[in-house]
C-alpha atoms as a PDB file:
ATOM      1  CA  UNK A   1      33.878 273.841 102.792  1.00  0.00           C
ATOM      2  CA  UNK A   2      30.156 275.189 103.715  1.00  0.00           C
ATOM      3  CA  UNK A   3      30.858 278.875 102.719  1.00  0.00           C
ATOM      4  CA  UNK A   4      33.519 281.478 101.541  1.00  0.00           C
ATOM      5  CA  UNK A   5      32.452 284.697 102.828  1.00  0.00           C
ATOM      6  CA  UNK A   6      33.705 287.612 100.801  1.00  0.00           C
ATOM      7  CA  UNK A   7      34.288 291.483 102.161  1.00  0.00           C
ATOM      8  CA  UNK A   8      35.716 293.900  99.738  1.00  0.00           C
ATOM      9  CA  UNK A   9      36.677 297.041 101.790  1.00  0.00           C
ATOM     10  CA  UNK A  10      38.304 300.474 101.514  1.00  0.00           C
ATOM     11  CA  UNK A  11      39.121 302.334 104.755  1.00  0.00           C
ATOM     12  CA  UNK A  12      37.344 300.369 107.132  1.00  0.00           C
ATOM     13  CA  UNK A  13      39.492 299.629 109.916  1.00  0.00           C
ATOM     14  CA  UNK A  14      37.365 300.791 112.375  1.00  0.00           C
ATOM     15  CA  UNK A  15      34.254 298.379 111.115  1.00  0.00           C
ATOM     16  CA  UNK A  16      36.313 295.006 110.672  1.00  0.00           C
ATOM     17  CA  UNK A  17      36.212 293.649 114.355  1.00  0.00           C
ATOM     18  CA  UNK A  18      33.244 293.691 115.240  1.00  0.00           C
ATOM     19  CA  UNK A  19      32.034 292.633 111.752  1.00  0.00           C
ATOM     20  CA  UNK A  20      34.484 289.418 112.449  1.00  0.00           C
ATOM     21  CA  UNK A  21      33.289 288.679 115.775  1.00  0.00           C
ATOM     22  CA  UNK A  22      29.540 288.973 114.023  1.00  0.00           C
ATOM     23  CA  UNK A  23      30.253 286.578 111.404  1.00  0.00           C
ATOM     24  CA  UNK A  24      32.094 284.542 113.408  1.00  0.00           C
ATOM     25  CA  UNK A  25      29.406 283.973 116.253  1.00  0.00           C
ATOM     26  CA  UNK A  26      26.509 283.573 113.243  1.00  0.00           C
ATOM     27  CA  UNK A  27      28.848 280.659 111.707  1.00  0.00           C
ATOM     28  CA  UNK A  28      29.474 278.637 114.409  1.00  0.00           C
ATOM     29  CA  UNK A  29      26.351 278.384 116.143  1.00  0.00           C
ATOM     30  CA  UNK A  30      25.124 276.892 113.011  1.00  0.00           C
ATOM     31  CA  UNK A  31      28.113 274.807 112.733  1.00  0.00           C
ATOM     32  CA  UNK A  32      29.307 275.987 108.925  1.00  0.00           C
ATOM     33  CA  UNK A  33      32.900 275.307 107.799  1.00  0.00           C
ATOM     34  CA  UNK A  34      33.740 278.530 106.454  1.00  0.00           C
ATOM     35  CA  UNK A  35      36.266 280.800 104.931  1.00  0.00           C
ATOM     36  CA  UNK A  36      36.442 284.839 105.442  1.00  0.00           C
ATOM     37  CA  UNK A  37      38.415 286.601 102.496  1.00  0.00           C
ATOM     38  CA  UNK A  38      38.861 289.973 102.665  1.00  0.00           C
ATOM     39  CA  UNK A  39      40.104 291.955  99.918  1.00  0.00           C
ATOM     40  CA  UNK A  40      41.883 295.306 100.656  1.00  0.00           C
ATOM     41  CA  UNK A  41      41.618 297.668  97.975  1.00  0.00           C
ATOM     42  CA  UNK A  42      44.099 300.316  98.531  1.00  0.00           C
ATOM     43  CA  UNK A  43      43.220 301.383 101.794  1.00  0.00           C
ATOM     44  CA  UNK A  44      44.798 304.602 103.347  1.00  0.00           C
ATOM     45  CA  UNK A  45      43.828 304.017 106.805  1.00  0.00           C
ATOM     46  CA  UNK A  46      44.823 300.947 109.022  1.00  0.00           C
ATOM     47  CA  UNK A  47      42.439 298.321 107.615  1.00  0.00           C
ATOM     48  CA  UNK A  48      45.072 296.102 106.662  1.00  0.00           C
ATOM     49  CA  UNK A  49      46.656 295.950 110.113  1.00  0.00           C
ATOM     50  CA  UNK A  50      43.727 295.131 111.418  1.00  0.00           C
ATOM     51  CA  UNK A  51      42.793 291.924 109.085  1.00  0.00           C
ATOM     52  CA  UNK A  52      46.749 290.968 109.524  1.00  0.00           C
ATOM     53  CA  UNK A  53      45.566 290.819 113.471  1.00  0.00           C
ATOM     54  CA  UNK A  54      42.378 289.099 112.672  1.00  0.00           C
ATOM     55  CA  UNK A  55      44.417 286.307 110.638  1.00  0.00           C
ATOM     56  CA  UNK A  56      46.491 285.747 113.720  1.00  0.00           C
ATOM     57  CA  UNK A  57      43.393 285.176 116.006  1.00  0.00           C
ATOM     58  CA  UNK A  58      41.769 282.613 113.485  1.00  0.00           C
ATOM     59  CA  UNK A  59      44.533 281.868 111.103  1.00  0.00           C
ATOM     60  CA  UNK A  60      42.509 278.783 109.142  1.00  0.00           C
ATOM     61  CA  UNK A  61      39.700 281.158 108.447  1.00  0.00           C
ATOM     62  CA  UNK A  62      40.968 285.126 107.576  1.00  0.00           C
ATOM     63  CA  UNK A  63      42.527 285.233 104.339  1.00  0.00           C
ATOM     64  CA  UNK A  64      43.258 288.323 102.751  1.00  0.00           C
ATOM     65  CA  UNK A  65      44.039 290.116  99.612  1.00  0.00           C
ATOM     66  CA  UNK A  66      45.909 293.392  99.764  1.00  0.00           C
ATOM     67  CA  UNK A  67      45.705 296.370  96.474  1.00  0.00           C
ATOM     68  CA  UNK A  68      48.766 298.452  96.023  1.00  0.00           C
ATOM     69  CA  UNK A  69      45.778 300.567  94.960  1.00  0.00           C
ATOM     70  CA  UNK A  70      42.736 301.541  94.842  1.00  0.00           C
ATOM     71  CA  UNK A  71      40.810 299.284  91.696  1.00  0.00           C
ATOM     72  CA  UNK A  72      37.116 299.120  92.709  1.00  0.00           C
ATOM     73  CA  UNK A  73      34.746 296.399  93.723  1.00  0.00           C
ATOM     74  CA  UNK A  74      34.257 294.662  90.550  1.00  0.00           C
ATOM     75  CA  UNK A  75      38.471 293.870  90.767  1.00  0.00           C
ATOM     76  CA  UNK A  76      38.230 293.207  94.450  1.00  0.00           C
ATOM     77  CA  UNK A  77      35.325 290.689  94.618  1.00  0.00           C
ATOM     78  CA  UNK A  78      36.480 288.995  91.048  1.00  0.00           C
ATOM     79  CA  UNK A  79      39.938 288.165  92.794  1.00  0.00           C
ATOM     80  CA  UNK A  80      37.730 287.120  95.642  1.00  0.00           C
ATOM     81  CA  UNK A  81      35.716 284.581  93.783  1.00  0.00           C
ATOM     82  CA  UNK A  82      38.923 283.524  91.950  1.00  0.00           C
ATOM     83  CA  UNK A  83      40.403 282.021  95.381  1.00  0.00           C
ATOM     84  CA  UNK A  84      36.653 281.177  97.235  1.00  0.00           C
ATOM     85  CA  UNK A  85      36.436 277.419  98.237  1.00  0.00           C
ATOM     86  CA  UNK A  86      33.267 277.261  99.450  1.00  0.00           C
ATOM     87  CA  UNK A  87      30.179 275.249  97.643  1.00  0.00           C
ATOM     88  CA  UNK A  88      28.239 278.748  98.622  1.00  0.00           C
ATOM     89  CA  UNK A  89      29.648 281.966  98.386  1.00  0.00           C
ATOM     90  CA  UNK A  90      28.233 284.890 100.136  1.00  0.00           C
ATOM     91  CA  UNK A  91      29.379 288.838  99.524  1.00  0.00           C
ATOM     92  CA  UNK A  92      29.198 291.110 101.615  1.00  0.00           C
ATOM     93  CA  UNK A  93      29.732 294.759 102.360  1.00  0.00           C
ATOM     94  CA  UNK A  94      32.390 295.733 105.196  1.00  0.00           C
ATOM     95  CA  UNK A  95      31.115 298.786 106.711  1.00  0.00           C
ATOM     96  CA  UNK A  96      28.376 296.708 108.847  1.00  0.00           C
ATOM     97  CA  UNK A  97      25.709 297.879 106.513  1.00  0.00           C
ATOM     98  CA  UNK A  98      24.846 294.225 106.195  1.00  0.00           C
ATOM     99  CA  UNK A  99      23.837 291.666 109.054  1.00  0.00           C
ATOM    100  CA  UNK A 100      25.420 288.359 108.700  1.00  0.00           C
ATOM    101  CA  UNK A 101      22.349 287.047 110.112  1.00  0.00           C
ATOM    102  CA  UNK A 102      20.896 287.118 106.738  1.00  0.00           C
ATOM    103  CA  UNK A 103      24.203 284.317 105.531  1.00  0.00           C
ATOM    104  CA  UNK A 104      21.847 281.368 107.285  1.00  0.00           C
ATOM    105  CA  UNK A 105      18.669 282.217 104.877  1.00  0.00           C
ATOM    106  CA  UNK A 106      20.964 282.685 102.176  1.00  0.00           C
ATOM    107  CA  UNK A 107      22.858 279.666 102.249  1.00  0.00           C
ATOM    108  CA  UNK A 108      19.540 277.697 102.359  1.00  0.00           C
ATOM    109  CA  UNK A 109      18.235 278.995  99.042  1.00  0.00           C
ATOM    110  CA  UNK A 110      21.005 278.105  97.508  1.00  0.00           C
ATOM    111  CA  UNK A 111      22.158 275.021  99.229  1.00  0.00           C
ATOM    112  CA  UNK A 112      18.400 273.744  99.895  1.00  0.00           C
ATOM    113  CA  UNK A 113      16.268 275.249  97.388  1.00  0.00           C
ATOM    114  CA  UNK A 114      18.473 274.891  94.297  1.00  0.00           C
ATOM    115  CA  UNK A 115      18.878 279.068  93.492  1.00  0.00           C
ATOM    116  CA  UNK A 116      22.206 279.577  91.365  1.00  0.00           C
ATOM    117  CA  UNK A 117      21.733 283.108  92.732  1.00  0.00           C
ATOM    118  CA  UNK A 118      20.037 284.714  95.244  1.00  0.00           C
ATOM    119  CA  UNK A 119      20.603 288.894  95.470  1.00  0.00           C
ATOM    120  CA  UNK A 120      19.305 291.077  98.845  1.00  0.00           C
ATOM    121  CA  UNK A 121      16.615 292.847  98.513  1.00  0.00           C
ATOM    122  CA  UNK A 122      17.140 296.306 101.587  1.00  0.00           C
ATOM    123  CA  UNK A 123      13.744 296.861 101.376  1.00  0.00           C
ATOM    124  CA  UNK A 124      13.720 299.459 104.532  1.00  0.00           C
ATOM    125  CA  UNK A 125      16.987 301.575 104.524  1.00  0.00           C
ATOM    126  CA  UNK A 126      18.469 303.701 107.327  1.00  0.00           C
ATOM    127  CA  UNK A 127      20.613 305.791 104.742  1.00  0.00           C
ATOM    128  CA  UNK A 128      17.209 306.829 102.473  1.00  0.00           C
ATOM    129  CA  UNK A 129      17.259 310.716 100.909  1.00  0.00           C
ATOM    130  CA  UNK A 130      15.025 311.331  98.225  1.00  0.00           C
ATOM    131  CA  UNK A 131      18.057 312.487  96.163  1.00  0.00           C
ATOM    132  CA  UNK A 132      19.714 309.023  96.797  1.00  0.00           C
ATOM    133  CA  UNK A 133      16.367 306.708  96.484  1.00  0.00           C
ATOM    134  CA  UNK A 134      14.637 308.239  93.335  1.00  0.00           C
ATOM    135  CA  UNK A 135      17.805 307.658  91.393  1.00  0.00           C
ATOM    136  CA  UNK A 136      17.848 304.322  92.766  1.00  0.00           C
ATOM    137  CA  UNK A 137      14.635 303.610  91.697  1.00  0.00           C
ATOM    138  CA  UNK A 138      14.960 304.518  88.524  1.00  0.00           C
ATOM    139  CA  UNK A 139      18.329 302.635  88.135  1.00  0.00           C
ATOM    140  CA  UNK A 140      16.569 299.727  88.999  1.00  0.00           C
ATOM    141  CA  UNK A 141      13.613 300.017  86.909  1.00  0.00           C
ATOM    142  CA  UNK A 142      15.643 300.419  84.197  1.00  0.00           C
ATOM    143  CA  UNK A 143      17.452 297.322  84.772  1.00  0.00           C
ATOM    144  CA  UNK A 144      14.588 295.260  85.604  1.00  0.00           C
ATOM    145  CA  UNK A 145      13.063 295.931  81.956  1.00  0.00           C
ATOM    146  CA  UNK A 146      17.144 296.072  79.997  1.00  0.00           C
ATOM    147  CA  UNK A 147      17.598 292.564  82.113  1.00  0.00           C
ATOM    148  CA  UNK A 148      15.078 290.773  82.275  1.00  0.00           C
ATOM    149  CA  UNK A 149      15.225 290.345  85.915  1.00  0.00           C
ATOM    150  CA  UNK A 150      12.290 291.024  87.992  1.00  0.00           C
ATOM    151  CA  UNK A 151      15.048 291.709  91.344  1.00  0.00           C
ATOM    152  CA  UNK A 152      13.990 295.420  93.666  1.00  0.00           C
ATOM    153  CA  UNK A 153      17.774 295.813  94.066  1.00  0.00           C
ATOM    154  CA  UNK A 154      20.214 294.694  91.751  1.00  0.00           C
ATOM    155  CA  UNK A 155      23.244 296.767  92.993  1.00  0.00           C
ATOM    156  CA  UNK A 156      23.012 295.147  96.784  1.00  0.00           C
ATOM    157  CA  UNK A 157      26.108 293.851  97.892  1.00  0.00           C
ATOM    158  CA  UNK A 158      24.994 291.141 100.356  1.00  0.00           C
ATOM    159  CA  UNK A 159      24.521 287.766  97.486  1.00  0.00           C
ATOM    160  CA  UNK A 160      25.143 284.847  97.650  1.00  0.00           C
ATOM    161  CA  UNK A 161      25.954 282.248  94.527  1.00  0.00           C
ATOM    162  CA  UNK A 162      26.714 278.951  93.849  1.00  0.00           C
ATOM    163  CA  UNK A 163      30.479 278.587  93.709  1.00  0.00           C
ATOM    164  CA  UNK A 164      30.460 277.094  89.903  1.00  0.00           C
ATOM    165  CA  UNK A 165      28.330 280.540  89.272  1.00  0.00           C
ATOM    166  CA  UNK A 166      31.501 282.773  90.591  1.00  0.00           C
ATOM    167  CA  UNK A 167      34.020 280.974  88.885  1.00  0.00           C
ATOM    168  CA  UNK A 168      31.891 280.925  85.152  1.00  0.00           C
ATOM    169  CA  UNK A 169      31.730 284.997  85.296  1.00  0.00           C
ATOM    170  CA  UNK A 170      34.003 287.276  84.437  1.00  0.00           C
ATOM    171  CA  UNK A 171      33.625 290.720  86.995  1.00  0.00           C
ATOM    172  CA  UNK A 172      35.713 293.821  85.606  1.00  0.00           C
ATOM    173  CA  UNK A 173      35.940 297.728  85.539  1.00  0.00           C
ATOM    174  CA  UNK A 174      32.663 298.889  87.559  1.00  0.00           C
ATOM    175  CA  UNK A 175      30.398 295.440  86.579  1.00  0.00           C
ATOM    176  CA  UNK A 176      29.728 294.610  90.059  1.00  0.00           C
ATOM    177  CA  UNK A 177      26.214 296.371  89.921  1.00  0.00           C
ATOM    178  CA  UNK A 178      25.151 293.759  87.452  1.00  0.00           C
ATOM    179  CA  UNK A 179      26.556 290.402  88.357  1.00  0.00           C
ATOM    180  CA  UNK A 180      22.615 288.906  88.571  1.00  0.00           C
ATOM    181  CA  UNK A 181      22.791 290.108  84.533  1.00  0.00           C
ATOM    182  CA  UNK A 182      26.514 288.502  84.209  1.00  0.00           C
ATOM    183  CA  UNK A 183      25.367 284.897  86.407  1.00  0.00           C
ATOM    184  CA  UNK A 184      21.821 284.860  83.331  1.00  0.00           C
ATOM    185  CA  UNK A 185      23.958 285.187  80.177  1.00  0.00           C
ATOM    186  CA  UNK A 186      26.167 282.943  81.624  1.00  0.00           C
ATOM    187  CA  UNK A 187      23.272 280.412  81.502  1.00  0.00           C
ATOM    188  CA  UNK A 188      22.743 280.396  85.328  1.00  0.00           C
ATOM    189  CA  UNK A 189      19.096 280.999  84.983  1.00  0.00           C
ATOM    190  CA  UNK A 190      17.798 279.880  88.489  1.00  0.00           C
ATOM    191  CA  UNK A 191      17.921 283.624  90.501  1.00  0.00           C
ATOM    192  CA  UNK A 192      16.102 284.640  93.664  1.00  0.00           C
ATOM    193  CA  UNK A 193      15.633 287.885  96.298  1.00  0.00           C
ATOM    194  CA  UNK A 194      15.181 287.912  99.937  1.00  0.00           C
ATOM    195  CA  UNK A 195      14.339 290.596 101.707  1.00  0.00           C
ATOM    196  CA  UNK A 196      17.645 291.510 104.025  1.00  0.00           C
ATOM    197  CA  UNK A 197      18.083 293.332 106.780  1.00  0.00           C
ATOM    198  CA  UNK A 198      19.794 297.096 106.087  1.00  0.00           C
ATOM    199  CA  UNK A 199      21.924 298.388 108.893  1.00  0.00           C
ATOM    200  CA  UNK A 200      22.713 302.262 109.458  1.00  0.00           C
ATOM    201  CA  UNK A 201      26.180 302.869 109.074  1.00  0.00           C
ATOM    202  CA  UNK A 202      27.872 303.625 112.228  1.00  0.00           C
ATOM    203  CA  UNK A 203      31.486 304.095 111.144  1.00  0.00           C
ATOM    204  CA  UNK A 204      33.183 306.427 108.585  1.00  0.00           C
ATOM    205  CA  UNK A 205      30.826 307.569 105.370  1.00  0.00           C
ATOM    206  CA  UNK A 206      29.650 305.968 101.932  1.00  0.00           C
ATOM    207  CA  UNK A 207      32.492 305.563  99.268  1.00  0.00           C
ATOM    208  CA  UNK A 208      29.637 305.742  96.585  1.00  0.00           C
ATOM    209  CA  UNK A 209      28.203 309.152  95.177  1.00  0.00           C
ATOM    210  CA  UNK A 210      25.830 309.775  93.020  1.00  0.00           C
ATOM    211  CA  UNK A 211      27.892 309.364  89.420  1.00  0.00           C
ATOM    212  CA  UNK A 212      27.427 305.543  90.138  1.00  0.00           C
ATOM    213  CA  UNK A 213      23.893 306.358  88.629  1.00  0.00           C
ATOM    214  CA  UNK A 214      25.433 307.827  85.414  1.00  0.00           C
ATOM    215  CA  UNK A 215      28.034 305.084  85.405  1.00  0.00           C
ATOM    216  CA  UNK A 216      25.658 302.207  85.863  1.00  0.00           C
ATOM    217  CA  UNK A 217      23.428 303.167  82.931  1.00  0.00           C
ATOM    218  CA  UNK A 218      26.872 303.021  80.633  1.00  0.00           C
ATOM    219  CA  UNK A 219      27.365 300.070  82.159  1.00  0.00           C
ATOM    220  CA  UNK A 220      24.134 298.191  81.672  1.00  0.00           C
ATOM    221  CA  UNK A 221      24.102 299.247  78.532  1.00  0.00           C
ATOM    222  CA  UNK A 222      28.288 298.038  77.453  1.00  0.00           C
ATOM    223  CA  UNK A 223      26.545 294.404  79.454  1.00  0.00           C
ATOM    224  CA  UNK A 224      23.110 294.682  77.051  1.00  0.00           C
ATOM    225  CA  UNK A 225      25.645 295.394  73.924  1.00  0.00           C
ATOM    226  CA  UNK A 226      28.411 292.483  75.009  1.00  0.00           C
ATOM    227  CA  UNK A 227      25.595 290.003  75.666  1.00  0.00           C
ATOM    228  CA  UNK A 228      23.914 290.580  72.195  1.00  0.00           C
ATOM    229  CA  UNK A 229      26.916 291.041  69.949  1.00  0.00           C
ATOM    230  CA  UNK A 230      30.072 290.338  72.224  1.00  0.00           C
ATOM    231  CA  UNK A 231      30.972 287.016  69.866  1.00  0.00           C
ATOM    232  CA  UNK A 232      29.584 288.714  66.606  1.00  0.00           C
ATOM    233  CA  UNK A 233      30.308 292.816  67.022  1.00  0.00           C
ATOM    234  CA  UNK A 234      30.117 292.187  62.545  1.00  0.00           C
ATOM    235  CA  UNK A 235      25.940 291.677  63.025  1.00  0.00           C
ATOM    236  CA  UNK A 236      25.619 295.228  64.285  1.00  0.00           C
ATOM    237  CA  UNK A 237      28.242 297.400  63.227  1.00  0.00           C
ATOM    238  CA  UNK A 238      27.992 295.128  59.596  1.00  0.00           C
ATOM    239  CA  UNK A 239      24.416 295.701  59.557  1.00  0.00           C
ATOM    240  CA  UNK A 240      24.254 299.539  60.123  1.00  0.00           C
ATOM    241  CA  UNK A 241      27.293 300.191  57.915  1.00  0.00           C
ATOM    242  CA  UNK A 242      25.815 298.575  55.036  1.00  0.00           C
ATOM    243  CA  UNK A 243      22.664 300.267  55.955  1.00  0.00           C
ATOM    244  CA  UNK A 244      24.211 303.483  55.510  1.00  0.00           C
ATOM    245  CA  UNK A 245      27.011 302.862  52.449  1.00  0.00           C
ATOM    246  CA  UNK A 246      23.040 301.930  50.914  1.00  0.00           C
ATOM    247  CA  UNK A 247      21.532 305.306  51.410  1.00  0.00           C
ATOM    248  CA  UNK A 248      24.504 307.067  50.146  1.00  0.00           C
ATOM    249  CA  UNK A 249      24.584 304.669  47.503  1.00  0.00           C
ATOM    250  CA  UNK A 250      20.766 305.928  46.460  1.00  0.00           C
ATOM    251  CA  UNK A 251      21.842 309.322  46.879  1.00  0.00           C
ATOM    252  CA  UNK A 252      24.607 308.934  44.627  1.00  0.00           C
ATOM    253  CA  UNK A 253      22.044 306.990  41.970  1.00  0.00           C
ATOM    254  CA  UNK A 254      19.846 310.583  42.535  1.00  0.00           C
ATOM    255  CA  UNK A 255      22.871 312.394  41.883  1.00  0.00           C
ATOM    256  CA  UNK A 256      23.117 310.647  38.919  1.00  0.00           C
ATOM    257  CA  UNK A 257      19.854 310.396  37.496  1.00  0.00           C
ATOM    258  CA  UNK A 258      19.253 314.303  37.901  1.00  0.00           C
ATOM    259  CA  UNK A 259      22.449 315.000  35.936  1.00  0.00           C
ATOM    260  CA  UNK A 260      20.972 312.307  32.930  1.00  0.00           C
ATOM    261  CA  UNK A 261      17.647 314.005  32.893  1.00  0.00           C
ATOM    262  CA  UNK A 262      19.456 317.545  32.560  1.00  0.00           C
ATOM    263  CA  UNK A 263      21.445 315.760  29.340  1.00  0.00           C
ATOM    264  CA  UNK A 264      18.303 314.090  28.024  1.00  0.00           C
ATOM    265  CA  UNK A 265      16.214 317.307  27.963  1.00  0.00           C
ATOM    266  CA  UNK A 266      18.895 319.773  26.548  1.00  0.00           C
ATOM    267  CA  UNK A 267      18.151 321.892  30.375  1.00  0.00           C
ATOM    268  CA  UNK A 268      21.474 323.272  32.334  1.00  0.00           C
ATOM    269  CA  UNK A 269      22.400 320.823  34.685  1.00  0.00           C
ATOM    270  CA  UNK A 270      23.311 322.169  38.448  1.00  0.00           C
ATOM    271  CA  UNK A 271      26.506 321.270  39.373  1.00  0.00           C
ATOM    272  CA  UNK A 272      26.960 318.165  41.092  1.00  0.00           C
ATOM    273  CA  UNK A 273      28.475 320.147  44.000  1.00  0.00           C
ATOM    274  CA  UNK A 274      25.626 322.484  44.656  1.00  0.00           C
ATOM    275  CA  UNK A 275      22.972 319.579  45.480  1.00  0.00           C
ATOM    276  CA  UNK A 276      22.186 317.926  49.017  1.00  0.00           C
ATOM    277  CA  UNK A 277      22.158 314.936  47.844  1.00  0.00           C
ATOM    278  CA  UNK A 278      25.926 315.010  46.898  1.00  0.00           C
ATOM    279  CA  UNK A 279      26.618 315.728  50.503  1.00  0.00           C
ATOM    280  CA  UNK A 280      24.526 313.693  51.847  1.00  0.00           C
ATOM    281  CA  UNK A 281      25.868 310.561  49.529  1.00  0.00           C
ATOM    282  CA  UNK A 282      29.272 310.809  50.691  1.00  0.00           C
ATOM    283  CA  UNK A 283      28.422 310.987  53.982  1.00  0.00           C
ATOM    284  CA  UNK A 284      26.250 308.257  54.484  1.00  0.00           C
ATOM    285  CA  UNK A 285      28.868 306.180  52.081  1.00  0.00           C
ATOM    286  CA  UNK A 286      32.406 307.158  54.222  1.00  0.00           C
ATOM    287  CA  UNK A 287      29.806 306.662  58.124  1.00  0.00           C
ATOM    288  CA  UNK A 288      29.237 303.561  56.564  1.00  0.00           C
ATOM    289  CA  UNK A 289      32.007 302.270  55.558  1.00  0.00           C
ATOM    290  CA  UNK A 290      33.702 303.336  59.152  1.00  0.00           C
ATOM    291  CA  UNK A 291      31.318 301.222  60.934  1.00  0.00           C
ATOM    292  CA  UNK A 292      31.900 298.369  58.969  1.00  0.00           C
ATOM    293  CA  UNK A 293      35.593 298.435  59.009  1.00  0.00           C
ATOM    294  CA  UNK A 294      34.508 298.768  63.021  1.00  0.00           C
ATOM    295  CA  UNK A 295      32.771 295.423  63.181  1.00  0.00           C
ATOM    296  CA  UNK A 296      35.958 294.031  61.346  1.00  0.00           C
ATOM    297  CA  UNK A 297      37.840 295.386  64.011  1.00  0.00           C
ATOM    298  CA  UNK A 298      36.059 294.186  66.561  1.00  0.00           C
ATOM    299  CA  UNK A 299      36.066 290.612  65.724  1.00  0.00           C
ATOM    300  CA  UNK A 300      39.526 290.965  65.403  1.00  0.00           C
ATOM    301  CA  UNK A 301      39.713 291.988  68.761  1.00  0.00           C
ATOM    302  CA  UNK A 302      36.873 289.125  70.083  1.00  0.00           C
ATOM    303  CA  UNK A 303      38.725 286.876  68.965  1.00  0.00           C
ATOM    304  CA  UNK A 304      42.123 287.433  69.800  1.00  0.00           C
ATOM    305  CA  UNK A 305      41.658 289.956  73.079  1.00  0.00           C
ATOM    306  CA  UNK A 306      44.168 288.857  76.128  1.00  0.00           C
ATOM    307  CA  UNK A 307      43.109 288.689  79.962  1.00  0.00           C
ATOM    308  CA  UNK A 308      41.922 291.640  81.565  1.00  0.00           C
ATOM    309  CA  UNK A 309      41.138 291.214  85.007  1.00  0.00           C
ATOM    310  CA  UNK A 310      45.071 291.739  86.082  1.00  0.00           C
ATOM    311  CA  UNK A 311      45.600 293.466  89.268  1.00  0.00           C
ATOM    312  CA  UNK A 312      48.968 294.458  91.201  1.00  0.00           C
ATOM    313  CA  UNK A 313      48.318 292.595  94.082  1.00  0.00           C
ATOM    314  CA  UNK A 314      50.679 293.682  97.331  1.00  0.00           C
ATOM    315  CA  UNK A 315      50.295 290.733  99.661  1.00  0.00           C
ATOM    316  CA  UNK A 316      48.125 287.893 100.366  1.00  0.00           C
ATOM    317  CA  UNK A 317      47.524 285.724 104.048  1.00  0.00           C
END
């Protein structure tokens, strides 16, 4: 198979015909075999009705996945990658926000041109505030210099990958903004942009506010931590535990060295309990022995941690 196409949605009945029809008239006038999976993520509204429909009109190509709840994208499009066929896969966004015109260009920089990855790039939107694009730009600032990755717009849904890439990631809790990041620690190193096409939405409104800013900096951040110290959480929390149990270990030596000069020179000693530096010992000395037991913990954890990508999945087609 050319090309799974993947469409993680929430309440988008009203969008998923004529995104079908789209896809479907782009595909076969260039002759692709193709697959279209879309994964329902606890819709309210009628959205699974409507891809049970579209499965009847083309039943070798609509496959679906249907949430007993709501999850988020990063469990919708990992259970999406985890059944794609296709030696390219391509996501995309259901709410017509992005052309499947642009699947064509994609599949040739990955198919032709050798890209592992390539991500969109919506360099002209039709949704723009300033409240929504100086965040962005930030965001993605941020990420460039955190990642490494010199892409405009790292949280744009329309991507497409090589099908080993999809299947060598893991995607969980709200990752999805950084699968470019995921695809390079991975070892998938070859990543592109193209400049896509960005639709005004015509249907319904956004599911995204603006706490997906907040959220994706804790996010980039848990992806920076995982991809340094993931296998070895001992070489940080080990390093700045014994880093502190040090200082209060000095401190304690001060402690000690002002009550042996007091002895030494017949002068009243202060009690222990009066200086800073007793304080300030202990401290350091019980912070750092947390954070080493911490880093213990953690490889315990690494190493033994179970699946976590499991989802209550309703139905499938």
């Amino acid at each position: 198979m050319d090309i799974s196409i993947i469409i993680p949605l929430f309440n988008e009945e009203e969008s998923l015909p004529e995104l079908f029809f789209w896809i479907t008239t782009v595909m076969e006038k260039n002759h692709y075999s193709y697959e279209i999976i879309f994964i329902n993520d606890g819709s309210t509204d009628h959205s699974w009705n409507v891809i049970e429909e579209l499965h009847q009109k083309a039943p070798n190509v609509v496959k679906g996945i249907k949430f007993r709840r709501n999850y988020g994208k990063s469990p919708a499009l990992f259970s999406g990658f985890a059944k794609a066929q296709g030696n390219v896969v391509i996501t995309m966004d259901a709410d017509l926000q992005d052309s499947p015109e642009e699947i064509p260009g994609l599949y040739d920089m990955i198919g032709h041109q050798g890209y592992d990855l390539v991500s969109g790039w919506k360099k002209k939107r039709h949704d723009g505030t300033f409240s929504k694009n100086l965040p962005s730009k930030i965001y993605n600032a941020t990420a460039r210099k955190v990642t490494g990755l010199k892409l405009h717009d790292m949280n744009c849904g329309l991507k497409a990958y090589r099908n080993e890439v999809v299947k060598n990631i893991e995607v969980y809790g709200e990752m999805h903004r950084y699968i470019p990041y995921l695809a390079k620690v991975a070892g998938f190193t070859k990543i592109g942009e193209k400049v896509v096409t960005h639709q005004a939405r015509r249907f319904g409104k956004s599911k995204f506010g603006l706490n997906r800013f907040i959220n994706g900096y804790l996010d980039l951040f848990s992806l920076w931590f995982l991809a340094r110290f993931g296998k070895r959480p001992m070489h940080f929390f080990g390093f700045w535990g014994s880093v502190m149990f040090l200082l209060g270990f000095i401190a304690v030596l001060v402690v000690g060295i002002m009550k042996w000069h007091a002895l030494i020179t017949h002068t009243r000693a202060p009690l222990v309990t009066s200086t800073p530096y007793f304080y300030l010992s202990l401290t350091m000395m019980i912070v750092g022995t947390q954070l080493f037991l911490s880093g213990f913990v953690g490889e315990l954890i690494s190493r033994n941690s179970v699946e976590r990508n499991r989802y209550n999945i309703e139905k499938e087609i």
